[in-house]
PDB file of N, CA and C in Angstrom:
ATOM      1  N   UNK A   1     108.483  96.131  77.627  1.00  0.00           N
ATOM      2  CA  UNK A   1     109.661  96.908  77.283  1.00  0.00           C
ATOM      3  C   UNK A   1     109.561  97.453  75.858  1.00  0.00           C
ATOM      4  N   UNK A   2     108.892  96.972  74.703  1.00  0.00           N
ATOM      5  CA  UNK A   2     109.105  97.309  73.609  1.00  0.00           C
ATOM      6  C   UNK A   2     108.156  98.438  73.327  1.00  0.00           C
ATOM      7  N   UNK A   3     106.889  98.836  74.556  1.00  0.00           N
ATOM      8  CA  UNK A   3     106.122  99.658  73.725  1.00  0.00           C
ATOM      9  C   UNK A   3     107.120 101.032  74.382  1.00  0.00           C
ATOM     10  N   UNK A   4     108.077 101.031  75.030  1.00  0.00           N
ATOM     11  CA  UNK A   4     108.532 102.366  76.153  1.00  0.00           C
ATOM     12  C   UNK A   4     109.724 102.960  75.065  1.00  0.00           C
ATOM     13  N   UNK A   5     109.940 104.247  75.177  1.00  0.00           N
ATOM     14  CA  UNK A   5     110.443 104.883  74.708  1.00  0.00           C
ATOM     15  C   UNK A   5     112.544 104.529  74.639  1.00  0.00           C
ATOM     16  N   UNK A   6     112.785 104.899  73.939  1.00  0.00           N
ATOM     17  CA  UNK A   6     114.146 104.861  73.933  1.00  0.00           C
ATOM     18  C   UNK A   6     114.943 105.084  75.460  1.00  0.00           C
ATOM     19  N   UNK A   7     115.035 106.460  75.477  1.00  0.00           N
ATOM     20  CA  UNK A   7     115.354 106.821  76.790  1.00  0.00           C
ATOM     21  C   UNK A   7     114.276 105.758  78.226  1.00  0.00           C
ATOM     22  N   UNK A   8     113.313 105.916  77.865  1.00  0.00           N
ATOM     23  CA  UNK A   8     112.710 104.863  79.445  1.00  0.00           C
ATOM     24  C   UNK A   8     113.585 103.716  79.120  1.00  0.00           C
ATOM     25  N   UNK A   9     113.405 103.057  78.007  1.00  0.00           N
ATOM     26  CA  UNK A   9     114.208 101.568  78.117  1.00  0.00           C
ATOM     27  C   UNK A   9     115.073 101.734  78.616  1.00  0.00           C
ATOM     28  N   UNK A  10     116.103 102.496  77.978  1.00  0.00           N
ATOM     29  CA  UNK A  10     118.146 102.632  79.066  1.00  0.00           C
ATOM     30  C   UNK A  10     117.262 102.733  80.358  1.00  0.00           C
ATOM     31  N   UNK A  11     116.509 104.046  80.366  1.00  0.00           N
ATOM     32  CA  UNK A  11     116.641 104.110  82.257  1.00  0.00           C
ATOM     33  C   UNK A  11     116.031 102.507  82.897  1.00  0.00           C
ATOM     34  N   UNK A  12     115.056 101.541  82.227  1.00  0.00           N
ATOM     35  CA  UNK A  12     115.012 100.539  82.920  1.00  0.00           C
ATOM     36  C   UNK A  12     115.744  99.575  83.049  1.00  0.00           C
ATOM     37  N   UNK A  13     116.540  99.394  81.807  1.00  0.00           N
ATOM     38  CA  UNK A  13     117.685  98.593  81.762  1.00  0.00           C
ATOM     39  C   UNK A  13     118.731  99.157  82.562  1.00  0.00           C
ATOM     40  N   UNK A  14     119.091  99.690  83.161  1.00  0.00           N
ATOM     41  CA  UNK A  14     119.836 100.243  83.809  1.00  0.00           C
ATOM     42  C   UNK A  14     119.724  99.708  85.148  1.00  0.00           C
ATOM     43  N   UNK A  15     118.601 100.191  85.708  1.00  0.00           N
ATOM     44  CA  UNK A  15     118.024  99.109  86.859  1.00  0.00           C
ATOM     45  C   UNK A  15     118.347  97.514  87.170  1.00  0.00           C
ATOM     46  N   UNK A  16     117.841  97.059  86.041  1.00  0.00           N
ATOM     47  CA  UNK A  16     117.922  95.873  85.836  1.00  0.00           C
ATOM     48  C   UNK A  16     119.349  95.035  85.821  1.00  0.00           C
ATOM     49  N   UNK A  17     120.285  95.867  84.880  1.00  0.00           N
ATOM     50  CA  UNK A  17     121.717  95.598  84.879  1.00  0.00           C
ATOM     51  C   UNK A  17     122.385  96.007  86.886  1.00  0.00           C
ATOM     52  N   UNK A  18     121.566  96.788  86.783  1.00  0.00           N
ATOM     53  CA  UNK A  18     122.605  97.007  88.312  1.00  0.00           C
ATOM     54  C   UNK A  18     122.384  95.788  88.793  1.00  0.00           C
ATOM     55  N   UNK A  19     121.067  95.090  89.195  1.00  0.00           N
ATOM     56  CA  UNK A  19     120.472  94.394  90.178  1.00  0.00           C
ATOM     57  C   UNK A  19     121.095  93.003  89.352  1.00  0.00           C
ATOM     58  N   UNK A  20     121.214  92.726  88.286  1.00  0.00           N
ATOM     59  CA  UNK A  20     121.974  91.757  87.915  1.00  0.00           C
ATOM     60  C   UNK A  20     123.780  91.765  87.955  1.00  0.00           C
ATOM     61  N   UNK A  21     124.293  92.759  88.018  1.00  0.00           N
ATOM     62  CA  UNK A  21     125.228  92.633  88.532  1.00  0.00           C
ATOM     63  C   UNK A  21     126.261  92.393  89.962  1.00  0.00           C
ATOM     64  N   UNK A  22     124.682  93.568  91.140  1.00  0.00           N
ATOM     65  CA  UNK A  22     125.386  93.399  92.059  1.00  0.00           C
ATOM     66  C   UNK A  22     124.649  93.033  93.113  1.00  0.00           C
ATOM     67  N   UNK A  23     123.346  92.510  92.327  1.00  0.00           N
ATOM     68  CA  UNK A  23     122.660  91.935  93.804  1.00  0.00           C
ATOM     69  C   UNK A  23     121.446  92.605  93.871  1.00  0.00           C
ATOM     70  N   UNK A  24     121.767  94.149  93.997  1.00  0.00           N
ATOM     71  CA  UNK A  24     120.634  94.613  94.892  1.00  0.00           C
ATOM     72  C   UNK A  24     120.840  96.224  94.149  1.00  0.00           C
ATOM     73  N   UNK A  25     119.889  96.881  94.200  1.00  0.00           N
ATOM     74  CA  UNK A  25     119.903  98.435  94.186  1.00  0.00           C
ATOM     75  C   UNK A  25     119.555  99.315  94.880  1.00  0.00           C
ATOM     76  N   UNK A  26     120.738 100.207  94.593  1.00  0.00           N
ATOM     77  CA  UNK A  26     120.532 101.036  96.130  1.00  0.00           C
ATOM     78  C   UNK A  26     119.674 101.756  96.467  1.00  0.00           C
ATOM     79  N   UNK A  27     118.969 102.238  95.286  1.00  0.00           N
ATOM     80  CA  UNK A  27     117.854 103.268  95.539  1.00  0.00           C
ATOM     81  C   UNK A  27     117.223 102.489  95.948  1.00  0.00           C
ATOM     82  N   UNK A  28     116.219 102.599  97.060  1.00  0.00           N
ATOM     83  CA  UNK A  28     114.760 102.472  97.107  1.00  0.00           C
ATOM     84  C   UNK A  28     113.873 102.626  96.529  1.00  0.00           C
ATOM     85  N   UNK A  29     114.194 103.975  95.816  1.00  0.00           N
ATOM     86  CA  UNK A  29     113.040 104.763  94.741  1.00  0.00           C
ATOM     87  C   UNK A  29     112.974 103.642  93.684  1.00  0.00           C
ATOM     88  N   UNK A  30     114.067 102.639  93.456  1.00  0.00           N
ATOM     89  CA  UNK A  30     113.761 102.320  92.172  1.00  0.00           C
ATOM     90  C   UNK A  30     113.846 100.931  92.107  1.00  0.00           C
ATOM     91  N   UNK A  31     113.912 100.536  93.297  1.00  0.00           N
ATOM     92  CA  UNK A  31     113.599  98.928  93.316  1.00  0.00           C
ATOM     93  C   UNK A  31     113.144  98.784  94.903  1.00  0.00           C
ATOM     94  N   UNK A  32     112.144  98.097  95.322  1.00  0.00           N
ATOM     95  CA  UNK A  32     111.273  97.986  96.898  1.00  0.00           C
ATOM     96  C   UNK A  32     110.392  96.975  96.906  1.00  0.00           C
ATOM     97  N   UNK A  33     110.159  96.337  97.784  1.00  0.00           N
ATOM     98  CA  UNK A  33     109.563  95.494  98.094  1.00  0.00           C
ATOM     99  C   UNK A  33     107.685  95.903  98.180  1.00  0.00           C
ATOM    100  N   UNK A  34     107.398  94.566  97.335  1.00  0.00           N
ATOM    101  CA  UNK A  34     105.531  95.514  97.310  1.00  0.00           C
ATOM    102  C   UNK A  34     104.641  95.297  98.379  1.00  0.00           C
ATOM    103  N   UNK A  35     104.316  96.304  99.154  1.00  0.00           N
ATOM    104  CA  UNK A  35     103.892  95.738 100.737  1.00  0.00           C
ATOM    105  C   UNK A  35     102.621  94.610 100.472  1.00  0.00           C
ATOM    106  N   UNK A  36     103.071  93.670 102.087  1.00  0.00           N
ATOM    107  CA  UNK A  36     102.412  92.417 101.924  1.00  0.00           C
ATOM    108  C   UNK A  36     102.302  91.178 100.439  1.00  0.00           C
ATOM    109  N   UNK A  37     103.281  91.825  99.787  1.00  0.00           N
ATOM    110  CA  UNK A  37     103.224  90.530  98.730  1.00  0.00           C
ATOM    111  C   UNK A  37     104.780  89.932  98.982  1.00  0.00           C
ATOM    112  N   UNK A  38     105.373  88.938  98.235  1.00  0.00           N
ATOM    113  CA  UNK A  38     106.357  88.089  98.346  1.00  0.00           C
ATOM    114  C   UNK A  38     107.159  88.776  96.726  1.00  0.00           C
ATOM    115  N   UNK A  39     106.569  89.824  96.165  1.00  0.00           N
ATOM    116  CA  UNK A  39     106.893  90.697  94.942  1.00  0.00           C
ATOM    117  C   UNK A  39     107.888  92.281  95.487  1.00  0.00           C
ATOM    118  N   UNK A  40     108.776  92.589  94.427  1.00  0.00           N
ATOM    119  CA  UNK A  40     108.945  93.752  94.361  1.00  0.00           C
ATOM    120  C   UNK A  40     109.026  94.267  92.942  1.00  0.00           C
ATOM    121  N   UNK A  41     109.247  95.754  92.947  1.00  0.00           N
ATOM    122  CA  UNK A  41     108.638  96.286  91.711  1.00  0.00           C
ATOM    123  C   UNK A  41     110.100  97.317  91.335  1.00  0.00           C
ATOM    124  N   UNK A  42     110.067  96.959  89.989  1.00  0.00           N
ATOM    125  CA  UNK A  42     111.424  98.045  89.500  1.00  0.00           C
ATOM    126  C   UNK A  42     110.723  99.204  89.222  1.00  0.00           C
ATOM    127  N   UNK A  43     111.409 100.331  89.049  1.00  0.00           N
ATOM    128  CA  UNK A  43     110.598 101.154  89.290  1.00  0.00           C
ATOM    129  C   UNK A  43     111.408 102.692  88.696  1.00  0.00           C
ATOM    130  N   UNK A  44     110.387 103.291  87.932  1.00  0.00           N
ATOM    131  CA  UNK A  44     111.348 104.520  87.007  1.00  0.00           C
ATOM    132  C   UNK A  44     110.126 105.216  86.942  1.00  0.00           C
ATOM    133  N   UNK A  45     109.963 106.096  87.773  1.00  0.00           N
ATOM    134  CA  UNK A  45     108.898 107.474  87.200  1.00  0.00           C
ATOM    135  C   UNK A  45     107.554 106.855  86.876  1.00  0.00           C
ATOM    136  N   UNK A  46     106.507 106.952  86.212  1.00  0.00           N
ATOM    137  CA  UNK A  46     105.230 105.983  86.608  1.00  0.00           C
ATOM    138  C   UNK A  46     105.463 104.429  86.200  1.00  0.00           C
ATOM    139  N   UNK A  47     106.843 104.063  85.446  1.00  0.00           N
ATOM    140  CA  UNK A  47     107.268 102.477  85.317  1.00  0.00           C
ATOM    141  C   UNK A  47     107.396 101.543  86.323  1.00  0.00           C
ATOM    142  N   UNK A  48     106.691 100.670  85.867  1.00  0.00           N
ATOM    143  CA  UNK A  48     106.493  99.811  87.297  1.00  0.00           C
ATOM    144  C   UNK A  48     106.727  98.356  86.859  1.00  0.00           C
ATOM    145  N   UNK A  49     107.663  97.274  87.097  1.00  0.00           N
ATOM    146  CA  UNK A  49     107.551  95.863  86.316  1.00  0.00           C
ATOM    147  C   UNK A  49     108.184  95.261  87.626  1.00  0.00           C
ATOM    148  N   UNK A  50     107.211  94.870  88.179  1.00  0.00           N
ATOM    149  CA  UNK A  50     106.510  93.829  89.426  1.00  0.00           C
ATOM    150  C   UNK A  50     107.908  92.367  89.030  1.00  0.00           C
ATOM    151  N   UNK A  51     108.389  92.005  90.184  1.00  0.00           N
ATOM    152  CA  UNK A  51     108.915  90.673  89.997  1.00  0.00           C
ATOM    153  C   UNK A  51     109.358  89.993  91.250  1.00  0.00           C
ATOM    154  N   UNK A  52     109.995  89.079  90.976  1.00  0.00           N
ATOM    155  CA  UNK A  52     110.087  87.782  92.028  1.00  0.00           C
ATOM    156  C   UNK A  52     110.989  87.052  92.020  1.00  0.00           C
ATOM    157  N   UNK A  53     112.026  86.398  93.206  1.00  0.00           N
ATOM    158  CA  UNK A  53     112.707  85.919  93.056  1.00  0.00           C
ATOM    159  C   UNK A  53     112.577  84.371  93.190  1.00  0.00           C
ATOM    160  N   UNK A  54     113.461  83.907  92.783  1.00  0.00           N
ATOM    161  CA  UNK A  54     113.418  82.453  92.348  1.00  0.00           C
ATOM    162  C   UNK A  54     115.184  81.805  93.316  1.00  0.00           C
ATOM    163  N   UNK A  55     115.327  80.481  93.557  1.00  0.00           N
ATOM    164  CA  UNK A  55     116.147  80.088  94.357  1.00  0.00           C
ATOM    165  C   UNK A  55     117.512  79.899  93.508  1.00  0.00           C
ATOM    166  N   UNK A  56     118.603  80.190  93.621  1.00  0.00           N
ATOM    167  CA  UNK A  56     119.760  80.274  93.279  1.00  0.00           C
ATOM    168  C   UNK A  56     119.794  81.890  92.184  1.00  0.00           C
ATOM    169  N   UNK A  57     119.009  82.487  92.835  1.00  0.00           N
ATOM    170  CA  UNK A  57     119.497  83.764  92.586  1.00  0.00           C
ATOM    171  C   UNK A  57     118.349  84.848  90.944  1.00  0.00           C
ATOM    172  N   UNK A  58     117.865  83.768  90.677  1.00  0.00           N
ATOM    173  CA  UNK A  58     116.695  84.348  89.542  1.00  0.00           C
ATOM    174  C   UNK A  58     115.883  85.065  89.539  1.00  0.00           C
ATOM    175  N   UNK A  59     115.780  85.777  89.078  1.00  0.00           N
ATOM    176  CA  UNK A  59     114.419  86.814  89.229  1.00  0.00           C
ATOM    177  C   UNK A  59     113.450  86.886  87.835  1.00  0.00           C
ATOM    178  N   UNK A  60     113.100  86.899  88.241  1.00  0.00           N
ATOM    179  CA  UNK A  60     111.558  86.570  87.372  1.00  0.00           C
ATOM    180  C   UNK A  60     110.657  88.288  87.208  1.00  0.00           C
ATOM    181  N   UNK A  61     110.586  89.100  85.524  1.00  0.00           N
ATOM    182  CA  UNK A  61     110.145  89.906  85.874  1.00  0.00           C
ATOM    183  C   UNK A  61     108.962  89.497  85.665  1.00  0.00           C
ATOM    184  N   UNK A  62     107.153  89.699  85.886  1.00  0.00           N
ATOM    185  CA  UNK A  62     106.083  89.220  85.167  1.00  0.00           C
ATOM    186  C   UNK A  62     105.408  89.940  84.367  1.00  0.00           C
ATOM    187  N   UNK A  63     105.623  91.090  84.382  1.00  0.00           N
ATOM    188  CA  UNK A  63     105.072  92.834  83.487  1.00  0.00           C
ATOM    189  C   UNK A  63     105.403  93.903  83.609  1.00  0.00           C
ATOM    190  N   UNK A  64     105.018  94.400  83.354  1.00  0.00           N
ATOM    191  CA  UNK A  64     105.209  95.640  83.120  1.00  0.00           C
ATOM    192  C   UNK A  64     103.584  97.029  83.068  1.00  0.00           C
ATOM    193  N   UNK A  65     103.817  98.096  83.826  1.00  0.00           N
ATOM    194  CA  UNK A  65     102.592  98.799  83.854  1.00  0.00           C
ATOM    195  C   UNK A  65     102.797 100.124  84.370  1.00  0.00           C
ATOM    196  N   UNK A  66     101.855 101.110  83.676  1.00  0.00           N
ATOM    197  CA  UNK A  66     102.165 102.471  84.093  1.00  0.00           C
ATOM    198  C   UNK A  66     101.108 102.704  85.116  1.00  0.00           C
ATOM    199  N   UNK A  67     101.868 103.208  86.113  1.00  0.00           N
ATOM    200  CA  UNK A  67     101.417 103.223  88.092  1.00  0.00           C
ATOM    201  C   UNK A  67     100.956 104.388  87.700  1.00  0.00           C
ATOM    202  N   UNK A  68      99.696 105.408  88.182  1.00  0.00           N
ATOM    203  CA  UNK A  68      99.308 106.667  87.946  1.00  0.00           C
ATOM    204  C   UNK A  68      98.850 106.768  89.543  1.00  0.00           C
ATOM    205  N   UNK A  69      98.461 105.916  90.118  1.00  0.00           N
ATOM    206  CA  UNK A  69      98.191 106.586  91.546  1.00  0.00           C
ATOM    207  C   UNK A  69      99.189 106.438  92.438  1.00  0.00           C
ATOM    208  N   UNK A  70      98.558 106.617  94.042  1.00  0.00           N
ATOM    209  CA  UNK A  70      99.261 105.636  95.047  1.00  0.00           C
ATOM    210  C   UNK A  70      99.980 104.777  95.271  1.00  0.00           C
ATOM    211  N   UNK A  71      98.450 104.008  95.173  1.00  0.00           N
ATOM    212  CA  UNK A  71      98.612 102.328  95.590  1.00  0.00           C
ATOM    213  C   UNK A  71      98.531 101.613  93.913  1.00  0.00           C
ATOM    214  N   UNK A  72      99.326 100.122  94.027  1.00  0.00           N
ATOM    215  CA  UNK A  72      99.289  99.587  92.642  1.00  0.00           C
ATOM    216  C   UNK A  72      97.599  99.607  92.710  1.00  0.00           C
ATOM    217  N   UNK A  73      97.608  99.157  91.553  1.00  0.00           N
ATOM    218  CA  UNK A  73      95.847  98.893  91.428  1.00  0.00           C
ATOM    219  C   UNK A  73      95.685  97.386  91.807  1.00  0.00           C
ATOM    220  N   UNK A  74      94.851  97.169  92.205  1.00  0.00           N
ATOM    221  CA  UNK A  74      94.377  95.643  92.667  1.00  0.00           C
ATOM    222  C   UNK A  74      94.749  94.115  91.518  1.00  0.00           C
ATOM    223  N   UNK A  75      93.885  94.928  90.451  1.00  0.00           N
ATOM    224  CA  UNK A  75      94.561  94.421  88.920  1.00  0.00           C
ATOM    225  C   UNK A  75      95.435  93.844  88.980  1.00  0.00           C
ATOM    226  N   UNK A  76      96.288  95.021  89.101  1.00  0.00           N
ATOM    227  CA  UNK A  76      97.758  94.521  88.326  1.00  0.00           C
ATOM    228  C   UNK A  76      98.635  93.433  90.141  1.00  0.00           C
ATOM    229  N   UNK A  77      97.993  93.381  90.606  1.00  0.00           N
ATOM    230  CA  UNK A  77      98.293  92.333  92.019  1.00  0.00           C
ATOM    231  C   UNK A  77      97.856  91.181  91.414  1.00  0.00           C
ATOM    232  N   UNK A  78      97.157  90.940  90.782  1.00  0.00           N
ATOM    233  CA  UNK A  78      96.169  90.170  90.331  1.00  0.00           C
ATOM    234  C   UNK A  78      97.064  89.335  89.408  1.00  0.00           C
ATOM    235  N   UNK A  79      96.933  90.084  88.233  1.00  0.00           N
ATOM    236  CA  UNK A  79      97.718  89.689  87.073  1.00  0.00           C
ATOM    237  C   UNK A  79      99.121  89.408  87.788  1.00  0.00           C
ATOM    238  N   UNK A  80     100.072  89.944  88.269  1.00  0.00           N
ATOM    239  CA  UNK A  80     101.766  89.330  88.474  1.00  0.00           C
ATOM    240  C   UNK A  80     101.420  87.729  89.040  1.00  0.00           C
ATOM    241  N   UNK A  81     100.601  87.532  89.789  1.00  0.00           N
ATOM    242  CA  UNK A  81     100.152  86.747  90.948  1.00  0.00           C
ATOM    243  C   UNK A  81      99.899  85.465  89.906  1.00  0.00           C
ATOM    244  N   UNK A  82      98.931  85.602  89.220  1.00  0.00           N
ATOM    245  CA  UNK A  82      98.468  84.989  88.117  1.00  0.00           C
ATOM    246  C   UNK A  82      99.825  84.742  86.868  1.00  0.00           C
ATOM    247  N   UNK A  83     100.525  85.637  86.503  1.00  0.00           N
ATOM    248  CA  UNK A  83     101.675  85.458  85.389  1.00  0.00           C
ATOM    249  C   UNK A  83     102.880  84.253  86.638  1.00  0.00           C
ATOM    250  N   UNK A  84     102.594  84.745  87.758  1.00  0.00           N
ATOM    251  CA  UNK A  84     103.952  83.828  88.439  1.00  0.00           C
ATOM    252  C   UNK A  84     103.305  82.660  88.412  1.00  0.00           C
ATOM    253  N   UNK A  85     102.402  82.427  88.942  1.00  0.00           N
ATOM    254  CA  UNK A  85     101.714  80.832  88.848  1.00  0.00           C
ATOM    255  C   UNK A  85     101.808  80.410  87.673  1.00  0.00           C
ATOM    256  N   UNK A  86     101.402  80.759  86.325  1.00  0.00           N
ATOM    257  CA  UNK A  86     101.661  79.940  85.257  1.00  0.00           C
ATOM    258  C   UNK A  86     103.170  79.744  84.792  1.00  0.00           C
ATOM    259  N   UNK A  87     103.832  80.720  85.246  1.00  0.00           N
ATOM    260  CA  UNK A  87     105.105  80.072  84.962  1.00  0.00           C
ATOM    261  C   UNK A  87     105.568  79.403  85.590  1.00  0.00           C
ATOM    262  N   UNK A  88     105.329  79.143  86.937  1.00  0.00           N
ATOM    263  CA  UNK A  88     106.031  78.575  87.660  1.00  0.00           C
ATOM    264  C   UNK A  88     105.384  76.946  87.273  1.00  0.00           C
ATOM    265  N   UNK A  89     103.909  76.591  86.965  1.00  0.00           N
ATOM    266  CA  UNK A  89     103.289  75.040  86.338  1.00  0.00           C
ATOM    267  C   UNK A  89     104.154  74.665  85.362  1.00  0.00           C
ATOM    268  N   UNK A  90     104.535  75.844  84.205  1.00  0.00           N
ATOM    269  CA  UNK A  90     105.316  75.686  83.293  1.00  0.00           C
ATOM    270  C   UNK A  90     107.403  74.771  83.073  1.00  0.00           C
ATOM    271  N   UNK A  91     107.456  75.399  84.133  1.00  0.00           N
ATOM    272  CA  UNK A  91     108.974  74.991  84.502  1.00  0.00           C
ATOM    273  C   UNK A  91     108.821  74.047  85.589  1.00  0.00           C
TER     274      UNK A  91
END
């Protein structure tokens, strides 16, 4: 979040506040489930910060990354996958 511009931050915080307020967001475009993973990804124009939910309602974001193609890159599957496991040893 800190390297993104003024305006991207509101627009991601924005996201974020909805989905903490009411659950869920309505767009699709901007919050979806990442096919075949147990992850979904917030999501603003090539902003992409991959996360996960946790039981009594937590969500866990693990990064943050600028999407330029398609498909995420393998990588960054890699890395969330890897950031959730260590936190989760952690707590």
């Amino acid at each position: 979040m800190k390297n993104l511009s003024k305006p991207d931050k509101a627009k991601v915080l924005k996201i974020i506040e909805q989905l903490a307020d009411e659950g869920k967001v309505a767009s699709r475009e901007q919050f979806k489930k990442i096919e075949g993973e147990n992850f979904f990804e917030i999501k603003k124009f090539q902003i992409r910060m991959p996360c996960y939910f946790q039981p009594g309602g937590r969500i866990i974001i693990t990064h943050g990354f600028m999407k330029k193609g398609e498909s995420i890159h393998p990588e960054e599957i890699k890395r969330m996958k890897r950031i959730r496991d260590e936190y989760e040893q952690r707590t």
